[in-house]
N, C-alpha and C. Protein backbone atom coordinates (compact mmCIF):
# COMPACT_ATOMS: atom_id res chain seq x y z
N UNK A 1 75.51 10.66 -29.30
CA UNK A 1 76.41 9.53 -29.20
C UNK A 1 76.57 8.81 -30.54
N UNK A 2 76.07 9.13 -31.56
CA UNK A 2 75.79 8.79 -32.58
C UNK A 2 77.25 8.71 -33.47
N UNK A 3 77.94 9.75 -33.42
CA UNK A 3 79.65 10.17 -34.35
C UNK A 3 80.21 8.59 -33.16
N UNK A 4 80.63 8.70 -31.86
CA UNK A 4 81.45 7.77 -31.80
C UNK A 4 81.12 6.26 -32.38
N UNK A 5 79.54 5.86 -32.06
CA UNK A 5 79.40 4.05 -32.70
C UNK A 5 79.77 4.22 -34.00
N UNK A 6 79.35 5.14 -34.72
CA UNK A 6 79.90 5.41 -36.28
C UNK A 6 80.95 5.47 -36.35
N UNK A 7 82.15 6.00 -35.37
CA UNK A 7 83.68 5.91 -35.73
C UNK A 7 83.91 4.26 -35.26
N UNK A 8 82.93 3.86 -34.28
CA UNK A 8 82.86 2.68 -34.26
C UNK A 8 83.18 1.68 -35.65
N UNK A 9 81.84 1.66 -35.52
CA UNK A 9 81.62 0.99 -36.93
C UNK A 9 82.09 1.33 -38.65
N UNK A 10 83.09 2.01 -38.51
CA UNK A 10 84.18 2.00 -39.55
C UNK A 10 85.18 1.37 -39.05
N UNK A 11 85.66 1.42 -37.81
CA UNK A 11 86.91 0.56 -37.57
C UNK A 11 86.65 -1.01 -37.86
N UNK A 12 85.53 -1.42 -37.63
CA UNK A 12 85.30 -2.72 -37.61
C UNK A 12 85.26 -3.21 -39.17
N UNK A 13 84.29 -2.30 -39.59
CA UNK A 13 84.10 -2.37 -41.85
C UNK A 13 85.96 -2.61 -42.06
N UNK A 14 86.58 -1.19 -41.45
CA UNK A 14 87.98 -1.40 -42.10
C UNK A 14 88.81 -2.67 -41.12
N UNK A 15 88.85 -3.50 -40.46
CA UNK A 15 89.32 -4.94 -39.55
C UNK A 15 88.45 -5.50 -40.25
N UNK A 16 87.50 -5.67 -40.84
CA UNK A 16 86.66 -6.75 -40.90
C UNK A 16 87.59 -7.30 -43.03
N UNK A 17 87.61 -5.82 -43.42
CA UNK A 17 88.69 -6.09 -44.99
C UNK A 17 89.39 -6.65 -44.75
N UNK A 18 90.28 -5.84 -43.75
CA UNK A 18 91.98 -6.79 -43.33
C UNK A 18 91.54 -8.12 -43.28
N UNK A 19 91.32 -8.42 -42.19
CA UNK A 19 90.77 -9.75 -41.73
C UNK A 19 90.13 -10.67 -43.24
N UNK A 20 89.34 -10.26 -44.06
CA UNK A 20 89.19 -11.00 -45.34
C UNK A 20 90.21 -10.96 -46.24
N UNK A 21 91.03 -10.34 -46.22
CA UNK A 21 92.78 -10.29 -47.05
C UNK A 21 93.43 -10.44 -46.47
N UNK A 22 93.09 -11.43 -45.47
CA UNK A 22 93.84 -12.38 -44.49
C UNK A 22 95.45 -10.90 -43.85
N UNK A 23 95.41 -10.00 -43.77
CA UNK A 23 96.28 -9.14 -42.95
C UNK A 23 95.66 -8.83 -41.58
N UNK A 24 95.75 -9.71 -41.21
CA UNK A 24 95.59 -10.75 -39.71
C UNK A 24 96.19 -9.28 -38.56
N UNK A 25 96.99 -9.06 -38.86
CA UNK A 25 97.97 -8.20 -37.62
C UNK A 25 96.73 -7.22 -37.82
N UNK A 26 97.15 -6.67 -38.82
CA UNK A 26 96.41 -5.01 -39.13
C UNK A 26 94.83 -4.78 -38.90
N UNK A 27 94.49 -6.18 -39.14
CA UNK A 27 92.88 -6.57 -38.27
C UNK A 27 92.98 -6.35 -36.98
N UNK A 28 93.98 -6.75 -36.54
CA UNK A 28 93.70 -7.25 -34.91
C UNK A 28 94.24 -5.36 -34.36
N UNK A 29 94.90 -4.60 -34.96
CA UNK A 29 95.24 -3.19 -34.93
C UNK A 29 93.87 -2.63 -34.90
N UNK A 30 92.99 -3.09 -35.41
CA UNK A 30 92.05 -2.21 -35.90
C UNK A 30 90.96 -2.18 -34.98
N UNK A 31 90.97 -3.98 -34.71
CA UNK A 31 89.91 -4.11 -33.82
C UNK A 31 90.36 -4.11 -32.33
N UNK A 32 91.57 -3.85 -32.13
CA UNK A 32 91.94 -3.48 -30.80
C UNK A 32 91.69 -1.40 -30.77
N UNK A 33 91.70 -0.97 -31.77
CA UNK A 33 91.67 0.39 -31.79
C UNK A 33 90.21 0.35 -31.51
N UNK A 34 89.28 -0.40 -32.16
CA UNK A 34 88.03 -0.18 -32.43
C UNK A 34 87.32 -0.58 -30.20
N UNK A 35 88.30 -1.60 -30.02
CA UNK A 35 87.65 -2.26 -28.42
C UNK A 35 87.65 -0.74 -27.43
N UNK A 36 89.50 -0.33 -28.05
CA UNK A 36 89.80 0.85 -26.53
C UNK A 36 88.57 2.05 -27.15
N UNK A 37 88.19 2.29 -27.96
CA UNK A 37 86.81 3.29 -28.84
C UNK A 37 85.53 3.25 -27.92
N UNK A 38 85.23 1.75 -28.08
CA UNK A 38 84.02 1.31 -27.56
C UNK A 38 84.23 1.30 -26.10
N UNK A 39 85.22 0.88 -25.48
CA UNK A 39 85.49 1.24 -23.86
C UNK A 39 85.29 2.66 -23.45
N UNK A 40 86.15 3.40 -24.11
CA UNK A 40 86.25 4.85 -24.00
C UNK A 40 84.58 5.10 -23.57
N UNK A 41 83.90 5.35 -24.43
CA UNK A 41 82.27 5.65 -24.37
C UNK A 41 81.30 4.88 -24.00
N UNK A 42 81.92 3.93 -23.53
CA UNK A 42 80.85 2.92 -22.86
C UNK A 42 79.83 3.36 -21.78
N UNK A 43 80.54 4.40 -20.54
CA UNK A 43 79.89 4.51 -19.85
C UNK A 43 78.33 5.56 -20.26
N UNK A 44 79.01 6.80 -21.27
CA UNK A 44 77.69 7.26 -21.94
C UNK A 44 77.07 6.54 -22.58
N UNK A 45 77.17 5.53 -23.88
CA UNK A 45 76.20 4.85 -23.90
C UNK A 45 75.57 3.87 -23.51
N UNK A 46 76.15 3.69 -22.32
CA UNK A 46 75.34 2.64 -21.61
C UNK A 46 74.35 3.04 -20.97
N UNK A 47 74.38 4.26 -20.59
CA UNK A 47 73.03 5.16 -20.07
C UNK A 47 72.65 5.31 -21.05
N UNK A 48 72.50 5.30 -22.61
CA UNK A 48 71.46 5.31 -23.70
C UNK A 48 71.15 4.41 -23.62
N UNK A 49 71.56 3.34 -24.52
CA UNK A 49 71.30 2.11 -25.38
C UNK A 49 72.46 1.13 -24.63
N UNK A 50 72.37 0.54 -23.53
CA UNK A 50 72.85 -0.66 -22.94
C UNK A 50 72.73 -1.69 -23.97
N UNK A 51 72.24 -2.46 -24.52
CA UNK A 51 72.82 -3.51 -25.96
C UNK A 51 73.65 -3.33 -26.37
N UNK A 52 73.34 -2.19 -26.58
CA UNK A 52 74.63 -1.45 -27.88
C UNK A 52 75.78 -1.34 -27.40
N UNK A 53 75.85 -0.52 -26.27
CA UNK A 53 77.23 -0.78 -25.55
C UNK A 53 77.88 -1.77 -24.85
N UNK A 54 77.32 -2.58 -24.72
CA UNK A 54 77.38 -4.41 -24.50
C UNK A 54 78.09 -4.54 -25.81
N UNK A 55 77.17 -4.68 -26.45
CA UNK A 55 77.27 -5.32 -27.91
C UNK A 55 78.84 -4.42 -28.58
N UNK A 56 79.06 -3.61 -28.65
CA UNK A 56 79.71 -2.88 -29.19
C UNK A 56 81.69 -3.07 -28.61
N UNK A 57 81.82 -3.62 -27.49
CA UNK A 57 82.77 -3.90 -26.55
C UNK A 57 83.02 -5.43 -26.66
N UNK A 58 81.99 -6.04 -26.76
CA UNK A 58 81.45 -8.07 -27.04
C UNK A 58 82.20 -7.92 -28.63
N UNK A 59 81.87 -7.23 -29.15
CA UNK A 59 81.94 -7.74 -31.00
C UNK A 59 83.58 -7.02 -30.95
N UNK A 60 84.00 -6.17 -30.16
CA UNK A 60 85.64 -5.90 -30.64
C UNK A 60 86.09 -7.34 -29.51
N UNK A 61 85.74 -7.69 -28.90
CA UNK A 61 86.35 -8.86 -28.51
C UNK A 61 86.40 -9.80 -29.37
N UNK A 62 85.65 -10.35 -29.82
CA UNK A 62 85.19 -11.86 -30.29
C UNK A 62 85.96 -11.47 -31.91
N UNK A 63 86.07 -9.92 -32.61
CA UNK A 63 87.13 -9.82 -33.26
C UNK A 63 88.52 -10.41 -33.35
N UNK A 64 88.76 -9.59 -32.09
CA UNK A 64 89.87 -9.94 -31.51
C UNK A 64 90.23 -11.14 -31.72
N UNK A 65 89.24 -11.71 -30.71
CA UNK A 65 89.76 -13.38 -30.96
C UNK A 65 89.77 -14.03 -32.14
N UNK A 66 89.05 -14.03 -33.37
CA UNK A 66 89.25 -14.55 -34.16
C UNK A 66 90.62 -14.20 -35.06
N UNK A 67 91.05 -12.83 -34.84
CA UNK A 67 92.21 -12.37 -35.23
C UNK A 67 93.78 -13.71 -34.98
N UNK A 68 93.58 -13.33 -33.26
CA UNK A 68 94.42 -14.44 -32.60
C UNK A 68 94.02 -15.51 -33.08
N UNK A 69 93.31 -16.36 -32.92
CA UNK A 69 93.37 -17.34 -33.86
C UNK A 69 93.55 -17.49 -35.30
N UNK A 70 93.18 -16.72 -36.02
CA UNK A 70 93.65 -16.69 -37.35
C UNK A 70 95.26 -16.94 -37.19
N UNK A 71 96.37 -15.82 -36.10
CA UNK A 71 97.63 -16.38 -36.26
C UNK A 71 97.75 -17.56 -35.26
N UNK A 72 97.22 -18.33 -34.67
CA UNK A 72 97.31 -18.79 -33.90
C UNK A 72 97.91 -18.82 -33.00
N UNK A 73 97.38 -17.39 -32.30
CA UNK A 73 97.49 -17.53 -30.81
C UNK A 73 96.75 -17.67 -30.09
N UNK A 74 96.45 -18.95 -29.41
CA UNK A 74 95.50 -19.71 -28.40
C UNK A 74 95.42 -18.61 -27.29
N UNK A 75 96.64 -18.73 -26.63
CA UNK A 75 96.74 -18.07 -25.53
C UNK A 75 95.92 -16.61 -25.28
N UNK A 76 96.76 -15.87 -26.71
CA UNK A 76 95.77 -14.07 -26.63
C UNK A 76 94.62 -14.62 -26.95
N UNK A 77 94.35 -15.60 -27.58
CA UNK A 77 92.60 -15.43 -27.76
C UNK A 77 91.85 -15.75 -26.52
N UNK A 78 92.58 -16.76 -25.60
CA UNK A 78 92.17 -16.88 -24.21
C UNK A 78 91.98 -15.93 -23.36
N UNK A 79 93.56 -14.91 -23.55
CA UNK A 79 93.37 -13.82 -22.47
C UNK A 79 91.85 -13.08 -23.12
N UNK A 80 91.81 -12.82 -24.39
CA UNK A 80 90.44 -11.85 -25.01
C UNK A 80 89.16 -12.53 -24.03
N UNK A 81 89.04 -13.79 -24.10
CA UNK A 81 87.67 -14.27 -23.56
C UNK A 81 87.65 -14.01 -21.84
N UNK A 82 88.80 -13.84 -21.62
CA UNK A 82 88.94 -13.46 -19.86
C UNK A 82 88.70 -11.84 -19.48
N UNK A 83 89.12 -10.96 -20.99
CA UNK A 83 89.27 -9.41 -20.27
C UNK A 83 87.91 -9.54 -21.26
N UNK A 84 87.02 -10.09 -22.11
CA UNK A 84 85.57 -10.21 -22.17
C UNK A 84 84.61 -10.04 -20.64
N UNK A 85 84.72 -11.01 -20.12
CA UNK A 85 84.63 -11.45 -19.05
C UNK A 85 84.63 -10.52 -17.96
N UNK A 86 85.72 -10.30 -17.58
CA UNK A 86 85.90 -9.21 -16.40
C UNK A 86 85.39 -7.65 -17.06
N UNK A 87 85.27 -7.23 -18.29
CA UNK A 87 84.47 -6.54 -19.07
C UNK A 87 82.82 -6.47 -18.28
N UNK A 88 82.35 -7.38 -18.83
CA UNK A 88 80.72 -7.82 -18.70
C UNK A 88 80.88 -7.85 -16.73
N UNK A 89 81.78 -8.67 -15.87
CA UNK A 89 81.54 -8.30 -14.28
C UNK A 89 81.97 -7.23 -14.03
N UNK A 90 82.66 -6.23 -14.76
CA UNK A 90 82.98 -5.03 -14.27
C UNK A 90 81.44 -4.00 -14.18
N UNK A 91 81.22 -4.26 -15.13
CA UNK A 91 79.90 -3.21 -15.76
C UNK A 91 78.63 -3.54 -14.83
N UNK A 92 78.51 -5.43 -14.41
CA UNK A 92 77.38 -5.44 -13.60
C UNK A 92 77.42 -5.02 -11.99
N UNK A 93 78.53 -4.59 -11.67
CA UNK A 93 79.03 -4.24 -10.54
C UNK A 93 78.96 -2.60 -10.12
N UNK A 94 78.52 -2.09 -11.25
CA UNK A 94 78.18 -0.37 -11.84
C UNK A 94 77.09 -0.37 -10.41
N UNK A 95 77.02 0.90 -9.91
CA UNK A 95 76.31 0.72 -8.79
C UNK A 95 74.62 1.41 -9.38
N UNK A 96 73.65 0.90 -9.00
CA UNK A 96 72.28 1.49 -9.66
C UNK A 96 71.55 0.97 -10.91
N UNK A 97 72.58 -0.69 -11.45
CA UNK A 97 72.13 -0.37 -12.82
C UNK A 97 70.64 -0.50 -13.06
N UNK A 98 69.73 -0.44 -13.79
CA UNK A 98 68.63 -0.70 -13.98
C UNK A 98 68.50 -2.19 -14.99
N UNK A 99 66.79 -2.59 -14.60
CA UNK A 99 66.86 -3.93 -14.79
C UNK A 99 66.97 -3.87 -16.66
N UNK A 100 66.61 -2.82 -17.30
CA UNK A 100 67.01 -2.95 -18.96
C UNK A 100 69.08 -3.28 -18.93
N UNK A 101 69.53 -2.92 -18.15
CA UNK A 101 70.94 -2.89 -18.26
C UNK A 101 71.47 -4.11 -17.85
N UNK A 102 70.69 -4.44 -16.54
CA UNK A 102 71.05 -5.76 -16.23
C UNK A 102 70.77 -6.89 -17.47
N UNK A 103 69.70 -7.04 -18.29
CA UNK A 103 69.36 -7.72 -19.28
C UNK A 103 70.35 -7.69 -19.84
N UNK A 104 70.97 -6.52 -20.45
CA UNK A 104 71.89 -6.38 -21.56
C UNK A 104 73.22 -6.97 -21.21
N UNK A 105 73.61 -7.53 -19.81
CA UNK A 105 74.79 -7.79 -19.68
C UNK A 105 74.53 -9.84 -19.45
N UNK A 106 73.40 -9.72 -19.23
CA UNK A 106 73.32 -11.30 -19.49
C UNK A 106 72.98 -11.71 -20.77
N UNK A 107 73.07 -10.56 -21.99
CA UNK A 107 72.34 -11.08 -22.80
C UNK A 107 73.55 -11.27 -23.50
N UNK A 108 74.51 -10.37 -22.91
CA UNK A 108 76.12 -10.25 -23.66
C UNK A 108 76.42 -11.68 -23.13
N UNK A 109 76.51 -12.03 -21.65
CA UNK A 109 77.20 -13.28 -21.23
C UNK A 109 76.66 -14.24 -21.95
N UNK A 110 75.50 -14.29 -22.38
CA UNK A 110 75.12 -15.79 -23.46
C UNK A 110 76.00 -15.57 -24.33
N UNK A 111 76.31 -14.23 -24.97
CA UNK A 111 77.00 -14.39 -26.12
C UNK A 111 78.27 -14.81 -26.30
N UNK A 112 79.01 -14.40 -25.08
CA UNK A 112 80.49 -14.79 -24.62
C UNK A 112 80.19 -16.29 -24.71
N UNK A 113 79.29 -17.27 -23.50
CA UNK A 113 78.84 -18.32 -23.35
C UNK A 113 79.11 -19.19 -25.03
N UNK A 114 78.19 -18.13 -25.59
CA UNK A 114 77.95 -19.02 -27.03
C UNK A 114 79.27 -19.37 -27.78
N UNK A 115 80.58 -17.90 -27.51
CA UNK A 115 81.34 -18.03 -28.36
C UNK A 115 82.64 -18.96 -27.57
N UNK A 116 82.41 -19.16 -26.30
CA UNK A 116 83.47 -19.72 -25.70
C UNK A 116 82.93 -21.01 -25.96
N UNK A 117 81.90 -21.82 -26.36
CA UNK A 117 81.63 -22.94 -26.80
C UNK A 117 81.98 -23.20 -28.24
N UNK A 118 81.90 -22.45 -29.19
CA UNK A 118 82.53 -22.56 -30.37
C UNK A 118 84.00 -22.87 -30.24
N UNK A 119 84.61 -21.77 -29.65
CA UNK A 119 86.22 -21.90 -29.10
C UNK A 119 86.67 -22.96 -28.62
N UNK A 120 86.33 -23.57 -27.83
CA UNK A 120 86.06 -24.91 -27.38
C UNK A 120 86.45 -26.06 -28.15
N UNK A 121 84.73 -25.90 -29.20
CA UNK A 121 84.92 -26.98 -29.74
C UNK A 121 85.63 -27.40 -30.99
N UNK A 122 86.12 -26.07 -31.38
CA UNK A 122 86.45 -26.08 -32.60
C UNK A 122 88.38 -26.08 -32.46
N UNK A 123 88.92 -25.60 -31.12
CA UNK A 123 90.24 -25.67 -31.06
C UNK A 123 90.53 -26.78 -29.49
N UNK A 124 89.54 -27.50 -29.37
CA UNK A 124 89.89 -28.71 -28.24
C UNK A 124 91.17 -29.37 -28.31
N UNK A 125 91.91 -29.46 -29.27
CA UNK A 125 93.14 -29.60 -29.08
C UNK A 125 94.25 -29.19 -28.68
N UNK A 126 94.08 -27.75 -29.22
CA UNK A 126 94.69 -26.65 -28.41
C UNK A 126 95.06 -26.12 -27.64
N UNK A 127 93.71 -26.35 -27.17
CA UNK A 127 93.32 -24.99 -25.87
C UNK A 127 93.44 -26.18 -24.41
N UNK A 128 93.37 -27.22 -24.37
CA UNK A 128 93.10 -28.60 -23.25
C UNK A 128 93.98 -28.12 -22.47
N UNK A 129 94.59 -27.32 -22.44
CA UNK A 129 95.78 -26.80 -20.97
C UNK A 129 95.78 -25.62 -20.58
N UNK A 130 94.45 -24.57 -21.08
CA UNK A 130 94.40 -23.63 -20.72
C UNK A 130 93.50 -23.22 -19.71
N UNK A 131 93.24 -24.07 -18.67
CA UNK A 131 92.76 -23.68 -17.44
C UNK A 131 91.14 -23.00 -17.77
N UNK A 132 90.67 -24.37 -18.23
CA UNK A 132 89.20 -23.64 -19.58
C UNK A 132 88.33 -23.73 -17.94
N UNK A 133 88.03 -24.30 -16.99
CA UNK A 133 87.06 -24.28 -15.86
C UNK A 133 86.58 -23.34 -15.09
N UNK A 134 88.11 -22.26 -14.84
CA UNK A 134 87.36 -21.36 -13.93
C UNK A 134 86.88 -20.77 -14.79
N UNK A 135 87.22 -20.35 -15.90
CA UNK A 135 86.64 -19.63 -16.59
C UNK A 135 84.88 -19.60 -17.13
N UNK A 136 84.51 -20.65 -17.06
CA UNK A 136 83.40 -21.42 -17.24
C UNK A 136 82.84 -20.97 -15.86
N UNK A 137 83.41 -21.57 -14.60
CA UNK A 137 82.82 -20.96 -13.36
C UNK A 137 82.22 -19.79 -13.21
N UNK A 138 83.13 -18.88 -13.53
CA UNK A 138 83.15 -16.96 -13.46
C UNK A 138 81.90 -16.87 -14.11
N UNK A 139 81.43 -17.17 -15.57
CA UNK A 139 80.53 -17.03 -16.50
C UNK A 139 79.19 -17.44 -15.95
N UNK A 140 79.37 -18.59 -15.35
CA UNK A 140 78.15 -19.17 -14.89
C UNK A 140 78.04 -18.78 -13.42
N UNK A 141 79.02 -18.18 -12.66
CA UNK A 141 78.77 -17.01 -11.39
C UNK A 141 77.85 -15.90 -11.85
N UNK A 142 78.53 -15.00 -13.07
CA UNK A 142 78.00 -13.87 -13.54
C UNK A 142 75.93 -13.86 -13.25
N UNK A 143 76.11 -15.11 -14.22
CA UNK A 143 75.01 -15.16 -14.69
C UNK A 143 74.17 -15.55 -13.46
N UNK A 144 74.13 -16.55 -12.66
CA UNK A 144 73.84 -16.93 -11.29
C UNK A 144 73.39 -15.58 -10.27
N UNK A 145 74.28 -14.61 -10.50
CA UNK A 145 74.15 -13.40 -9.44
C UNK A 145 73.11 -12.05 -9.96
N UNK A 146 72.81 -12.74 -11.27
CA UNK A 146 71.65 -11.67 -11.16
C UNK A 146 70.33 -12.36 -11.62
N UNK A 147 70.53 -13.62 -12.08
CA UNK A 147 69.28 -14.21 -12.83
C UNK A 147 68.87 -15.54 -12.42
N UNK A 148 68.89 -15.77 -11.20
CA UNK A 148 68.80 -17.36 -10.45
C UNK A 148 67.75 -17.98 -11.68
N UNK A 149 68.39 -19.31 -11.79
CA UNK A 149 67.95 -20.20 -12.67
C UNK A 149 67.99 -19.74 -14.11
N UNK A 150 68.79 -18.88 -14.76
CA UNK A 150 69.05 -18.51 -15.95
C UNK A 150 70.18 -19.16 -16.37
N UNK A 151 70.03 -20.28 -17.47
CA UNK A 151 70.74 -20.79 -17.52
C UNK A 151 71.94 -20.36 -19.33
N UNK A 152 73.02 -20.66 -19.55
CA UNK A 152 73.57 -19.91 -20.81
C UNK A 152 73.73 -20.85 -21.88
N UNK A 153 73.25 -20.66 -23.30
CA UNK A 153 72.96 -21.26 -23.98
C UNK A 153 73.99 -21.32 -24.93
């Protein structure tokens, strides 16, 4: 499994340039090429290395979003934190997972958690009409249904 995170992780090196030479579109090309990559193979490596394939699907999102915001689009960066989201409840809904896998998907939802609080606070002007609650709900459902009293930081 090793060639795909590596084709991985060139798409992101090459989005992560764009994105610092501010070619915003061709980032968000890259790291949308790099998300459908990491989807594609998710399900094999999630039977390896569950982090990684968490992690690997989480980081072309949160790309993403910073992309959309860079042009400022509130909205796609919203939809990104929602198909994040249904991402991470799709996967815990996998029938059998084991408790290392289950970890890995709450460990992703802190991270969503963490970055939808940045998002938050940093575009509160913005974003105040984008129906920020359920979304908050769903997250703190996620987390609720496998880890009573785990709370997201």
């Amino acid at each position: 499994m090793d060639v795909p995170i590596t084709h991985w992780e060139e798409l992101m090196r090459h989005a992560r340039r764009a994105f610092q030479e501010s070619a915003y579109r061709e980032a968000l090309d890259l790291n949308t090429s790099a998300l459908l990559f990491s989807k594609r193979h998710f399900n094999q490596l999630f039977e390896l290395d569950a982090d990684r394939a968490i992690a690997a699907v989480l980081v072309s999102y949160f790309n993403a979003i910073d992309n959309h915001l860079a042009l400022y689009d509130f909205i796609k960066a919203r939809e990104c934190f929602d198909n994040a989201l249904s991402f991470l409840i799709s996967a815990n809904a996998k029938p059998q997972i084991s408790e290392k896998q289950t970890h890995a998907i709450l460990h992703g939802a802190s991270h969503l958690h963490n970055e939808w609080c940045r998002f938050l606070k940093a575009n509160q002007n913005e974003v105040s009409d984008l129906k920020l609650s359920a979304f908050q709900a769903s997250l703190a459902a996620l987390s609720a249904q496998n880890h009573h009293g785990m709370s997201l930081h």
